[in-house]
PDB file of N, CA and C in Angstrom:
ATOM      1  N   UNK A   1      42.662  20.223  90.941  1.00  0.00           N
ATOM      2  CA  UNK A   1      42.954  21.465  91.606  1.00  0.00           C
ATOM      3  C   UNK A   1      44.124  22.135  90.892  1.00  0.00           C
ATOM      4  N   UNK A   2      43.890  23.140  91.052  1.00  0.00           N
ATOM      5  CA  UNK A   2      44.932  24.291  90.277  1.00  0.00           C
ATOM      6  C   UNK A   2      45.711  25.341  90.861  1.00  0.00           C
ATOM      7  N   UNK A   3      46.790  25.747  90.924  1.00  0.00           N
ATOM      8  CA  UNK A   3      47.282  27.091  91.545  1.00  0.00           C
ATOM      9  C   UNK A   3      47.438  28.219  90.718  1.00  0.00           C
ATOM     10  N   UNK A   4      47.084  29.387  90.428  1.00  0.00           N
ATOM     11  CA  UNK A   4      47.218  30.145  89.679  1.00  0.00           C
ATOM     12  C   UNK A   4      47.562  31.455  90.287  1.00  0.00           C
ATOM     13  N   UNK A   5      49.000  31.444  89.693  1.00  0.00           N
ATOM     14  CA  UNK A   5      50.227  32.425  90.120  1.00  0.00           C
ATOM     15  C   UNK A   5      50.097  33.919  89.519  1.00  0.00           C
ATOM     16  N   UNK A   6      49.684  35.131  90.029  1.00  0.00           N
ATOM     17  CA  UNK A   6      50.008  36.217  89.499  1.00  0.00           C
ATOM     18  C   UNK A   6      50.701  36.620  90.174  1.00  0.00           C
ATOM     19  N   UNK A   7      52.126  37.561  89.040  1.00  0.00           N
ATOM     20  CA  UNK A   7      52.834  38.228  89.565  1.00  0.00           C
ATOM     21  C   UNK A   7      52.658  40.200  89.426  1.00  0.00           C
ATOM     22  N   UNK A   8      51.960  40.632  90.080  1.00  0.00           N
ATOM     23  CA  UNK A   8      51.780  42.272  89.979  1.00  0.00           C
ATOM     24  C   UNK A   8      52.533  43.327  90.072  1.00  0.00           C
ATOM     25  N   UNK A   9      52.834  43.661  89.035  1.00  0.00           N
ATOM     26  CA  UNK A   9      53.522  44.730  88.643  1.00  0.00           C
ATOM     27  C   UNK A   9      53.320  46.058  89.256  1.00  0.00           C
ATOM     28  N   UNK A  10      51.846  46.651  88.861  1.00  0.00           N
ATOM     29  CA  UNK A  10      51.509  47.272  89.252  1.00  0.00           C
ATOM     30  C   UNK A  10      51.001  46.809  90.604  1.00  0.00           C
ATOM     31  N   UNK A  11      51.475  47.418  91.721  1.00  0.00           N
ATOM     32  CA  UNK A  11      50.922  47.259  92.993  1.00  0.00           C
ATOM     33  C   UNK A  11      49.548  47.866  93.412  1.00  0.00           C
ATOM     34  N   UNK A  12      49.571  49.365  92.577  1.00  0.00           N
ATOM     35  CA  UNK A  12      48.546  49.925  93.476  1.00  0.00           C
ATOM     36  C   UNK A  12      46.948  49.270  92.626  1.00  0.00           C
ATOM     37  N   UNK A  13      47.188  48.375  92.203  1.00  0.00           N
ATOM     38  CA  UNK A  13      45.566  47.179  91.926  1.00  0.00           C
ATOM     39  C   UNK A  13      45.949  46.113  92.588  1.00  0.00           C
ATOM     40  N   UNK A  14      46.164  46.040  93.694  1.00  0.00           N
ATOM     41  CA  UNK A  14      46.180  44.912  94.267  1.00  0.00           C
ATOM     42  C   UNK A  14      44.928  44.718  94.930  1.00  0.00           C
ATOM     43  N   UNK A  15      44.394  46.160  95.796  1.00  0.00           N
ATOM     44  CA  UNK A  15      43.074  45.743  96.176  1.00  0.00           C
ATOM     45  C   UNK A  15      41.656  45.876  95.440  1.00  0.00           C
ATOM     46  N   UNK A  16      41.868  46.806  94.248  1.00  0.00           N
ATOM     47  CA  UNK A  16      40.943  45.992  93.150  1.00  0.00           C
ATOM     48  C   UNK A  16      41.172  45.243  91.981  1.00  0.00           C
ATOM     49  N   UNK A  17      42.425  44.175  92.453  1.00  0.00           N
ATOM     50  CA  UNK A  17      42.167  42.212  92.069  1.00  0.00           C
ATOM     51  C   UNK A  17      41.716  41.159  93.309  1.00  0.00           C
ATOM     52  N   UNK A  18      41.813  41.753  94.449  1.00  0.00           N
ATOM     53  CA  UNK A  18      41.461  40.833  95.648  1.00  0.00           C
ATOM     54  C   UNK A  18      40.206  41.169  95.383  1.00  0.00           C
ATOM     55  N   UNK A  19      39.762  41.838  94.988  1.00  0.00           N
ATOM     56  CA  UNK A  19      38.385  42.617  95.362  1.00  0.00           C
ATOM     57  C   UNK A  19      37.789  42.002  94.556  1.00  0.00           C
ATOM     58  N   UNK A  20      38.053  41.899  93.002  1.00  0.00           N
ATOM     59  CA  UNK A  20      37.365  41.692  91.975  1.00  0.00           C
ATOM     60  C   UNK A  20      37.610  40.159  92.613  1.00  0.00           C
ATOM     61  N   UNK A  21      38.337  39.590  93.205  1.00  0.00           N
ATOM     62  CA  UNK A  21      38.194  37.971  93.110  1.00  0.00           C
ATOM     63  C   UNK A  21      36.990  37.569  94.009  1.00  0.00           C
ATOM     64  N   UNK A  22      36.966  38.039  95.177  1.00  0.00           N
ATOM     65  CA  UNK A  22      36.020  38.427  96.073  1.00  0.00           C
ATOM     66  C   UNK A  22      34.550  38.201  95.127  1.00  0.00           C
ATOM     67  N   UNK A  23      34.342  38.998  94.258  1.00  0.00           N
ATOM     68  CA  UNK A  23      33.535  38.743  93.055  1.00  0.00           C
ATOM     69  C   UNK A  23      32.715  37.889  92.440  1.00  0.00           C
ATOM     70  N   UNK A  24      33.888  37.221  92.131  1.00  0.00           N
ATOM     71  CA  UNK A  24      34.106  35.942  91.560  1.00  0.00           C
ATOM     72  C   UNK A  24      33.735  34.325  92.420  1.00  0.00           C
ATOM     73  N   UNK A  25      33.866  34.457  93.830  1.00  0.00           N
ATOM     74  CA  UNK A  25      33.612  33.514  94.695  1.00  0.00           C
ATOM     75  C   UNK A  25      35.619  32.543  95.315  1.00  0.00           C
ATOM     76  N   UNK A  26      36.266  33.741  95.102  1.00  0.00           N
ATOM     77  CA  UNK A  26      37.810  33.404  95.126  1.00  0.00           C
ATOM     78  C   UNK A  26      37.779  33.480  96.804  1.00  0.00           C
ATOM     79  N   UNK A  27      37.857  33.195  97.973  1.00  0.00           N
ATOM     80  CA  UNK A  27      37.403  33.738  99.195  1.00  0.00           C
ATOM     81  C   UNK A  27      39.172  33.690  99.510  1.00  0.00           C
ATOM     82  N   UNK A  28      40.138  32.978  98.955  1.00  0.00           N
ATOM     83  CA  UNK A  28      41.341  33.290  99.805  1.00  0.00           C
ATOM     84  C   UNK A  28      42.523  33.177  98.799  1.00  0.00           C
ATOM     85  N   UNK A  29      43.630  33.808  99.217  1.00  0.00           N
ATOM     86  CA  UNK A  29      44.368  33.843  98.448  1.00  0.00           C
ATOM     87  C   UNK A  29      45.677  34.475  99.363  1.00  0.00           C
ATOM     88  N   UNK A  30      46.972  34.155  98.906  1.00  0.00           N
ATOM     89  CA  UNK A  30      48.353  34.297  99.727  1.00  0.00           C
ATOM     90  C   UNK A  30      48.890  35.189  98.714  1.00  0.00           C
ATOM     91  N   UNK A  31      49.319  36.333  99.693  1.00  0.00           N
ATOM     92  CA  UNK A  31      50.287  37.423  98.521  1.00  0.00           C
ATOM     93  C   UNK A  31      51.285  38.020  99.384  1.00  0.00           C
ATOM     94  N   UNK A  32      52.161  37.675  98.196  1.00  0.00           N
ATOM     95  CA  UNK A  32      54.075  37.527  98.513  1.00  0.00           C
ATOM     96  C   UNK A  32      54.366  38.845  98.014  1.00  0.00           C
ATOM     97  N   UNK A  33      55.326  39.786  99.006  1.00  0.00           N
ATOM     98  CA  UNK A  33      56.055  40.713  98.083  1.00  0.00           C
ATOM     99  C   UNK A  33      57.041  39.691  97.855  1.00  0.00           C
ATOM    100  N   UNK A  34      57.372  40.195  96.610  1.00  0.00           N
ATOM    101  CA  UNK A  34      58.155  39.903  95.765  1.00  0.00           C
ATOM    102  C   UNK A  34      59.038  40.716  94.474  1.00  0.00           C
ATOM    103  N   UNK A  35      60.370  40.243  93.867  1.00  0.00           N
ATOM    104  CA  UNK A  35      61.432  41.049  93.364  1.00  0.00           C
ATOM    105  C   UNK A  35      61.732  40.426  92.529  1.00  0.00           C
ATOM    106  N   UNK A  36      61.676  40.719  90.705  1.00  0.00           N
ATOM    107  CA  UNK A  36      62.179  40.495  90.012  1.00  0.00           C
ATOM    108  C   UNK A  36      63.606  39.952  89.925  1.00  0.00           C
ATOM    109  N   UNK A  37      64.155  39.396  88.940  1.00  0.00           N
ATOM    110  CA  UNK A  37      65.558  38.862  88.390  1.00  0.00           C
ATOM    111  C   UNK A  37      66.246  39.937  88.399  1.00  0.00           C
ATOM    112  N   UNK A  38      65.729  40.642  87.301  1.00  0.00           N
ATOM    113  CA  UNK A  38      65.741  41.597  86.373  1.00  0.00           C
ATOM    114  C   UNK A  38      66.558  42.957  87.601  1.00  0.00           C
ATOM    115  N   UNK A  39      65.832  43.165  88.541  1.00  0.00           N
ATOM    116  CA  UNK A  39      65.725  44.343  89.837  1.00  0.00           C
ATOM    117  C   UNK A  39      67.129  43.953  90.546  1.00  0.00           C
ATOM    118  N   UNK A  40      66.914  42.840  90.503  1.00  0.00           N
ATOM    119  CA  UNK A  40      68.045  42.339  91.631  1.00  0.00           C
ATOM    120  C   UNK A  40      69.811  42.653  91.341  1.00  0.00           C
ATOM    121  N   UNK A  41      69.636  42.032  89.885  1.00  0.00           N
ATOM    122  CA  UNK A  41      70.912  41.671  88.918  1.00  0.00           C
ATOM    123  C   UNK A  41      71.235  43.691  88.776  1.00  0.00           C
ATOM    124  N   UNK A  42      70.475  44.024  88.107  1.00  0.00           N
ATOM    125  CA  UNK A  42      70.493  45.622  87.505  1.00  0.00           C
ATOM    126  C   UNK A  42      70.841  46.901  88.771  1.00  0.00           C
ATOM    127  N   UNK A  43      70.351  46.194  90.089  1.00  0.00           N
ATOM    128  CA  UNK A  43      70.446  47.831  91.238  1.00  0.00           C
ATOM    129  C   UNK A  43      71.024  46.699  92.076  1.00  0.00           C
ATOM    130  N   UNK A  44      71.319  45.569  92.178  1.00  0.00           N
ATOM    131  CA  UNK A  44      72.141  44.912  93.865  1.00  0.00           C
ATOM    132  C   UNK A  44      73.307  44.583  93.129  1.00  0.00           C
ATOM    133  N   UNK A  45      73.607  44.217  92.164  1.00  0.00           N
ATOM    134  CA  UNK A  45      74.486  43.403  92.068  1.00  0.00           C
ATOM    135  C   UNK A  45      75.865  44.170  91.155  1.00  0.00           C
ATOM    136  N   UNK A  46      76.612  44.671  91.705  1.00  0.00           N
ATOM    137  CA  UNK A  46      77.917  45.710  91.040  1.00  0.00           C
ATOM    138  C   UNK A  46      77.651  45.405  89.214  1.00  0.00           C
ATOM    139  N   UNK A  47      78.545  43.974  88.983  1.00  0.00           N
ATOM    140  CA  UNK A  47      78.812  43.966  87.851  1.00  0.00           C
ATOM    141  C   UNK A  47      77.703  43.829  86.501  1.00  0.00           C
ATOM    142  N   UNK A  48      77.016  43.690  87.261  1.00  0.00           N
ATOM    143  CA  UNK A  48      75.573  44.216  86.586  1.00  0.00           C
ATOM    144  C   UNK A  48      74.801  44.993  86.271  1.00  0.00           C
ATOM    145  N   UNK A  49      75.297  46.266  86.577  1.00  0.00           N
ATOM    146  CA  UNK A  49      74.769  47.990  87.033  1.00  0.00           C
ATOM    147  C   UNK A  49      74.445  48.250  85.735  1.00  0.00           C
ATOM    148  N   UNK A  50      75.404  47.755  85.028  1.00  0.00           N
ATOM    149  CA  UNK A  50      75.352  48.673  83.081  1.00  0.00           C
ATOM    150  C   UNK A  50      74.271  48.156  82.692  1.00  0.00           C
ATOM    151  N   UNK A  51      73.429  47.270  83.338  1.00  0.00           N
ATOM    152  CA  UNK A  51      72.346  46.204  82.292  1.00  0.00           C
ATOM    153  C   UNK A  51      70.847  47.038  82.777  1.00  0.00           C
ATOM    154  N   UNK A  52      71.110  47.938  83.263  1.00  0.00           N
ATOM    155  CA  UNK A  52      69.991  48.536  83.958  1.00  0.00           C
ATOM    156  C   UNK A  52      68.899  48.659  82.586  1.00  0.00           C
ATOM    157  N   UNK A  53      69.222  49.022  81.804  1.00  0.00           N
ATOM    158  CA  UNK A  53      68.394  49.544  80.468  1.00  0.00           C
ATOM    159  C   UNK A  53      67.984  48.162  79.565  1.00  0.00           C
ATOM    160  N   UNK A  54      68.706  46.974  80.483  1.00  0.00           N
ATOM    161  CA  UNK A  54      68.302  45.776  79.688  1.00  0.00           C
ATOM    162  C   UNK A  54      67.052  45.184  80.041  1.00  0.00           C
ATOM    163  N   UNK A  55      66.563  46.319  81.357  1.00  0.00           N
ATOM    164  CA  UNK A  55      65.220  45.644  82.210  1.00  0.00           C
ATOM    165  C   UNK A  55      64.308  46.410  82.534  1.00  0.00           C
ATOM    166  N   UNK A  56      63.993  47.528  80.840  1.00  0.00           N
ATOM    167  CA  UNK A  56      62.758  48.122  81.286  1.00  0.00           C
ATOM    168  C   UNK A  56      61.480  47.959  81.711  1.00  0.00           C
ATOM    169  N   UNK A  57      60.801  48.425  81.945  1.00  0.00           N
ATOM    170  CA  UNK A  57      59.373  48.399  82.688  1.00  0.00           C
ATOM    171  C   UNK A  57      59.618  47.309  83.948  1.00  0.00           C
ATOM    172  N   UNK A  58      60.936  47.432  84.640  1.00  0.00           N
ATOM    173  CA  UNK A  58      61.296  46.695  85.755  1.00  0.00           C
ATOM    174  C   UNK A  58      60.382  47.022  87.328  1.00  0.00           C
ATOM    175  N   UNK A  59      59.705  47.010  88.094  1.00  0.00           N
ATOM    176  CA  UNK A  59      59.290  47.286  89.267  1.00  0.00           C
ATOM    177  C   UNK A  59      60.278  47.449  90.184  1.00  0.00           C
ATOM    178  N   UNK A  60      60.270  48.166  91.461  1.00  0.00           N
ATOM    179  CA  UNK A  60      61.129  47.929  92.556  1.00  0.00           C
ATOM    180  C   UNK A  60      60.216  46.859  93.283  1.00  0.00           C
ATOM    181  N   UNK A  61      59.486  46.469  93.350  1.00  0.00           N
ATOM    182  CA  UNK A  61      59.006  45.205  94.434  1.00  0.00           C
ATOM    183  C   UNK A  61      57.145  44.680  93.006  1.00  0.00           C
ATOM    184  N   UNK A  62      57.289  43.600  93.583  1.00  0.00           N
ATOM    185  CA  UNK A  62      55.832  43.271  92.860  1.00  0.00           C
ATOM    186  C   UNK A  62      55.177  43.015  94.227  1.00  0.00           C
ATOM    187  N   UNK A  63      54.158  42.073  93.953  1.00  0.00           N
ATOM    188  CA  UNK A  63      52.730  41.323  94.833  1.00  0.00           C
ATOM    189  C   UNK A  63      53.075  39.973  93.665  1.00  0.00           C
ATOM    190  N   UNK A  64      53.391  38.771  94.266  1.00  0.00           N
ATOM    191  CA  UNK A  64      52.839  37.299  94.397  1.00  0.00           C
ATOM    192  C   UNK A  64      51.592  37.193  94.524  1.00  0.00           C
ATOM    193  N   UNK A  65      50.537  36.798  93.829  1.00  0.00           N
ATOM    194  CA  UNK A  65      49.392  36.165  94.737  1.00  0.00           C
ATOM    195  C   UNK A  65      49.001  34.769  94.032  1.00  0.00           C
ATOM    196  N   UNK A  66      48.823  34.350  94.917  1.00  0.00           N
ATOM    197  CA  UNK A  66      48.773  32.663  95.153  1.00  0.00           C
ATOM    198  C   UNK A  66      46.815  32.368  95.287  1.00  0.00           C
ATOM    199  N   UNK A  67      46.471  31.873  94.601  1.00  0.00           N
ATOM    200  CA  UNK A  67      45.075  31.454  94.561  1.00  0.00           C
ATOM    201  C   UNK A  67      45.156  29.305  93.971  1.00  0.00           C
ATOM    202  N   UNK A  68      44.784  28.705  95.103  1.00  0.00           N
ATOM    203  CA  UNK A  68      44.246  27.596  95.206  1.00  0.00           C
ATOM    204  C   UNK A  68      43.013  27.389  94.636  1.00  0.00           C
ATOM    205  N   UNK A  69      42.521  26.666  93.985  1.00  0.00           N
ATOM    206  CA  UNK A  69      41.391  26.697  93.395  1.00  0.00           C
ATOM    207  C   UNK A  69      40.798  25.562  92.654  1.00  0.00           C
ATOM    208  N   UNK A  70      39.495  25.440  92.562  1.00  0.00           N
ATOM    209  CA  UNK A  70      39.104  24.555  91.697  1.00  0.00           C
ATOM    210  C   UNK A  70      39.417  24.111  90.248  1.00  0.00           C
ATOM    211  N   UNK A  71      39.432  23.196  89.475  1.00  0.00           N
ATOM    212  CA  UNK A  71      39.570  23.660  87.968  1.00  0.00           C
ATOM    213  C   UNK A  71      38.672  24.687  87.501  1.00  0.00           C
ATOM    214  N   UNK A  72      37.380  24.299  87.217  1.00  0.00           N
ATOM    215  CA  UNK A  72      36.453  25.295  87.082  1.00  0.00           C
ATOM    216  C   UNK A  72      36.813  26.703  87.018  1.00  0.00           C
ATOM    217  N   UNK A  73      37.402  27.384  88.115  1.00  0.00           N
ATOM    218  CA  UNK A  73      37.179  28.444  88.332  1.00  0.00           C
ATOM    219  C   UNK A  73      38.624  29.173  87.655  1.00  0.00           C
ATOM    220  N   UNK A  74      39.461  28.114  86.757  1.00  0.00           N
ATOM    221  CA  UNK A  74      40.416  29.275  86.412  1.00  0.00           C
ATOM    222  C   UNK A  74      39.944  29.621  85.308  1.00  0.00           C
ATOM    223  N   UNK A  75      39.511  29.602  84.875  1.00  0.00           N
ATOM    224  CA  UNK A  75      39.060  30.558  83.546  1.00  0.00           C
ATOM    225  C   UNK A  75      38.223  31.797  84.169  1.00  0.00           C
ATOM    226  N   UNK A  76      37.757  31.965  85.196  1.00  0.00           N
ATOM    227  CA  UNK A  76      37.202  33.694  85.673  1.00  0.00           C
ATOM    228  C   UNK A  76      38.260  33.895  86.449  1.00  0.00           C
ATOM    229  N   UNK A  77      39.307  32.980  86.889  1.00  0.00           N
ATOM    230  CA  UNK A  77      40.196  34.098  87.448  1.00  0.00           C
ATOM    231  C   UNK A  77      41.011  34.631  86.898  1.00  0.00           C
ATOM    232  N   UNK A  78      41.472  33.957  85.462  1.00  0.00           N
ATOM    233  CA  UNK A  78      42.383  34.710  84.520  1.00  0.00           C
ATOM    234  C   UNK A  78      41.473  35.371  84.143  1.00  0.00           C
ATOM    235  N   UNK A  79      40.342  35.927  83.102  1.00  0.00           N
ATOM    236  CA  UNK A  79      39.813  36.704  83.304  1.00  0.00           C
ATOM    237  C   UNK A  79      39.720  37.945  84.074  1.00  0.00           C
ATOM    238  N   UNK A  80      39.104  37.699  85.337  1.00  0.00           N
ATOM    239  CA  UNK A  80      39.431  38.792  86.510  1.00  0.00           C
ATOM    240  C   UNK A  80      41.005  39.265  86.286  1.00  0.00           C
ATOM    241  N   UNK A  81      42.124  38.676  86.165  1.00  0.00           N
ATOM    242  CA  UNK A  81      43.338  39.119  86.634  1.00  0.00           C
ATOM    243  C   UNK A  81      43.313  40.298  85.154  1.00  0.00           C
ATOM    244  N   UNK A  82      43.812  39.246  83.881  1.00  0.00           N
ATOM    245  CA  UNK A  82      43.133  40.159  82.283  1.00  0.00           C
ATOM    246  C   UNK A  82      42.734  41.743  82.470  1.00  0.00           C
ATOM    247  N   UNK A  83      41.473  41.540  83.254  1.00  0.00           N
ATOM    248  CA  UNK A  83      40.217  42.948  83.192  1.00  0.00           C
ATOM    249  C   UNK A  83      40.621  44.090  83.870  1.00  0.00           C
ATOM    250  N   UNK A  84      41.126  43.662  85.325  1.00  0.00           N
ATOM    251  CA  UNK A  84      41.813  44.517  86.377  1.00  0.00           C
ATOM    252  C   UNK A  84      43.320  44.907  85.906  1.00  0.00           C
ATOM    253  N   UNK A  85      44.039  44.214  85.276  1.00  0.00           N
ATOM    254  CA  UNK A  85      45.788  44.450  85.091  1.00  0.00           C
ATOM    255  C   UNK A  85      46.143  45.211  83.432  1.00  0.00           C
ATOM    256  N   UNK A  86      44.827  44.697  82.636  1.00  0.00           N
ATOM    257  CA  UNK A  86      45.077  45.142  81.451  1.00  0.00           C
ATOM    258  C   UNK A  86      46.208  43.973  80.675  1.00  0.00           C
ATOM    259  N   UNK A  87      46.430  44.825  79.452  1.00  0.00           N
ATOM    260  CA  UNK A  87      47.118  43.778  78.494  1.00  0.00           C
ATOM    261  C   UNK A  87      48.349  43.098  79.042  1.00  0.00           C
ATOM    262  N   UNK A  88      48.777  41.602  79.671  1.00  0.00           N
ATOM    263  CA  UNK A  88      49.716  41.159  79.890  1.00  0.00           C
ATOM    264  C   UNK A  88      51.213  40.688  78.833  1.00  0.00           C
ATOM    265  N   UNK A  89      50.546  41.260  77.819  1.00  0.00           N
ATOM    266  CA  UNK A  89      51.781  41.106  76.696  1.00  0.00           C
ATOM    267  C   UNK A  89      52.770  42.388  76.579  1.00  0.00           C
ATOM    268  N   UNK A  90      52.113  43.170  77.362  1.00  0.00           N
ATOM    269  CA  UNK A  90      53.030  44.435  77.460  1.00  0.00           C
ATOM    270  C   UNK A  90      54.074  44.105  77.996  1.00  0.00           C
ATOM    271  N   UNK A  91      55.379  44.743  78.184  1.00  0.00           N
ATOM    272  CA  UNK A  91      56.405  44.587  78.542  1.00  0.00           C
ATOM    273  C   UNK A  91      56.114  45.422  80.018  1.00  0.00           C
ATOM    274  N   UNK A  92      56.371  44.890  81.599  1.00  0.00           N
ATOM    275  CA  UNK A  92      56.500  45.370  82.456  1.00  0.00           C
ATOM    276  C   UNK A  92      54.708  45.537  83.342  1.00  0.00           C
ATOM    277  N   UNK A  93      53.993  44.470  82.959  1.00  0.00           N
ATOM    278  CA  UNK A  93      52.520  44.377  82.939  1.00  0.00           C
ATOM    279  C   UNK A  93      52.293  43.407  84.215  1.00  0.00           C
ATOM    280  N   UNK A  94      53.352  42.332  84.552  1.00  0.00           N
ATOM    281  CA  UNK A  94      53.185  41.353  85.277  1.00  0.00           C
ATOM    282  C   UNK A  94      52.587  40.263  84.593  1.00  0.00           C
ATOM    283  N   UNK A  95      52.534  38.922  84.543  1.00  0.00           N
ATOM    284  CA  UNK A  95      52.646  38.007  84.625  1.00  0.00           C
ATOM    285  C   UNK A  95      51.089  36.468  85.026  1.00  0.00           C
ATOM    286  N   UNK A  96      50.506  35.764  85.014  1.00  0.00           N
ATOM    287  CA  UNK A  96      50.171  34.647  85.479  1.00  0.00           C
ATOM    288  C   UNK A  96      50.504  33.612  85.052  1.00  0.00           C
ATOM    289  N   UNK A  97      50.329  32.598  85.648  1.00  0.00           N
ATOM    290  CA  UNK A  97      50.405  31.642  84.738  1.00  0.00           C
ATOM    291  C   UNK A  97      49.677  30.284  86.126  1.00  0.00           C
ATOM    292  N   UNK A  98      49.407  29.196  85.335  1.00  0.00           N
ATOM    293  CA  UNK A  98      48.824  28.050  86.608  1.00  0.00           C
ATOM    294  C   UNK A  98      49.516  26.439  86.395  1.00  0.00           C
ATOM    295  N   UNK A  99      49.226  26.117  87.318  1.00  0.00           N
ATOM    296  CA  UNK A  99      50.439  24.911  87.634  1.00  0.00           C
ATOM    297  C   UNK A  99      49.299  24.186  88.411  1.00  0.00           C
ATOM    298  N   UNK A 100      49.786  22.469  87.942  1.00  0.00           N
ATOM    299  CA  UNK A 100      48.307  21.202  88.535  1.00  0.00           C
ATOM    300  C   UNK A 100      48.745  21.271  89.693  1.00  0.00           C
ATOM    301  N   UNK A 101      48.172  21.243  90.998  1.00  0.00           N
ATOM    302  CA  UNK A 101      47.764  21.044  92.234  1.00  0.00           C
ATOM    303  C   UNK A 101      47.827  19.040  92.760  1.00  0.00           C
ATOM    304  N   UNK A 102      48.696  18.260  92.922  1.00  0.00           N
ATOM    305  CA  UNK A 102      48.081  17.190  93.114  1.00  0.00           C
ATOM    306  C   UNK A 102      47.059  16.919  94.516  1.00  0.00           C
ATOM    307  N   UNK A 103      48.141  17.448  95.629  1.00  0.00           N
ATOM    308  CA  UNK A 103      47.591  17.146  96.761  1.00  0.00           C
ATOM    309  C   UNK A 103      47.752  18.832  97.733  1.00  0.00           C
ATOM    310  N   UNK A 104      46.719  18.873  98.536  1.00  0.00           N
ATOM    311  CA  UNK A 104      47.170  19.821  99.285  1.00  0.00           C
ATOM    312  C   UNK A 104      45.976  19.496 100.745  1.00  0.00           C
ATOM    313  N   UNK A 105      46.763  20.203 101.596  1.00  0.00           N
ATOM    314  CA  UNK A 105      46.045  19.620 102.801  1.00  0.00           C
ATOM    315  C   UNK A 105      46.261  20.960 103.524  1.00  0.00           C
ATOM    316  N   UNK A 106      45.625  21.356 104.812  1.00  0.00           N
ATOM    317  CA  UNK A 106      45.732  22.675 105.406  1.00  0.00           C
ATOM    318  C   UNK A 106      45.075  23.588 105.045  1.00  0.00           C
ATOM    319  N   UNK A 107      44.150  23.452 103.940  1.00  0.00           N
ATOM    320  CA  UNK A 107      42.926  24.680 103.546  1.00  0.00           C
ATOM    321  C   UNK A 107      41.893  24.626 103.782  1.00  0.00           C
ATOM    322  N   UNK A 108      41.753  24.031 104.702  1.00  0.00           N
ATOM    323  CA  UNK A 108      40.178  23.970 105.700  1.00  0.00           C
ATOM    324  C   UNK A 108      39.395  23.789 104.674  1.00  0.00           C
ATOM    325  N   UNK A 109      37.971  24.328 104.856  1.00  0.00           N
ATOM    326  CA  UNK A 109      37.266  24.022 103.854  1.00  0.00           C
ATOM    327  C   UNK A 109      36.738  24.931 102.982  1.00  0.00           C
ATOM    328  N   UNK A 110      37.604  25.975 102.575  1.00  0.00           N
ATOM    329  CA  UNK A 110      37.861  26.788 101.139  1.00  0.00           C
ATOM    330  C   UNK A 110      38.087  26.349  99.911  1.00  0.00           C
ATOM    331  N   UNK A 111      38.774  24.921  99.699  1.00  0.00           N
ATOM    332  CA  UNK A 111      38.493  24.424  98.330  1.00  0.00           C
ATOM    333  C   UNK A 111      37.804  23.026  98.305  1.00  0.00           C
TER     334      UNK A 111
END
């Protein structure tokens, strides 16, 4: 089992990547707002104000989404994420990445 973490930059595709996962046979998934380093340090934090230009293509808030999943199926969900978000090497594009799953309990019978 696998978790595969996107972090969305762009917000307003959030509901066509749920959608496109939907697609795919993804039936659930947990999504976090969420706030960059970068956001925090540059507009909250005083002595940090000057670094603003050190964190372009910064967001004011992202989308977390959290997808549990089979092995199998991460290769169409990076994919899906890829197709819907566009090039992730851009600077300010958002993010995935996936992490092994050993045990998890509480997901009924979705995975």
């Amino acid at each position: 089992m696998k978790l595969v973490v996107t972090v969305l930059n762009k917000i307003e595709l959030l509901e066509d990547l749920l959608s496109a996962f939907l697609e795919i046979g993804v039936s659930g998934a947990t999504v976090i707002d969420s706030v960059g380093m970068g956001r925090i340090l540059s507009h909250d934090v005083p002595i940090f104000a000057g670094l603003r230009s050190a964190f372009p293509g910064t967001s004011p808030v992202n989308k977390t989404i959290l997808v549990a999943t089979e092995d199998e199926m991460v290769d169409d969900i990076l994919a899906v994420v890829e197709d819907v978000c566009g090039d992730l090497s851009k600077p300010g594009s958002g993010l995935v990445f996936v992490v092994p799953v050993d045990t998890a309990r509480g997901m009924g019978s979705g995975i």
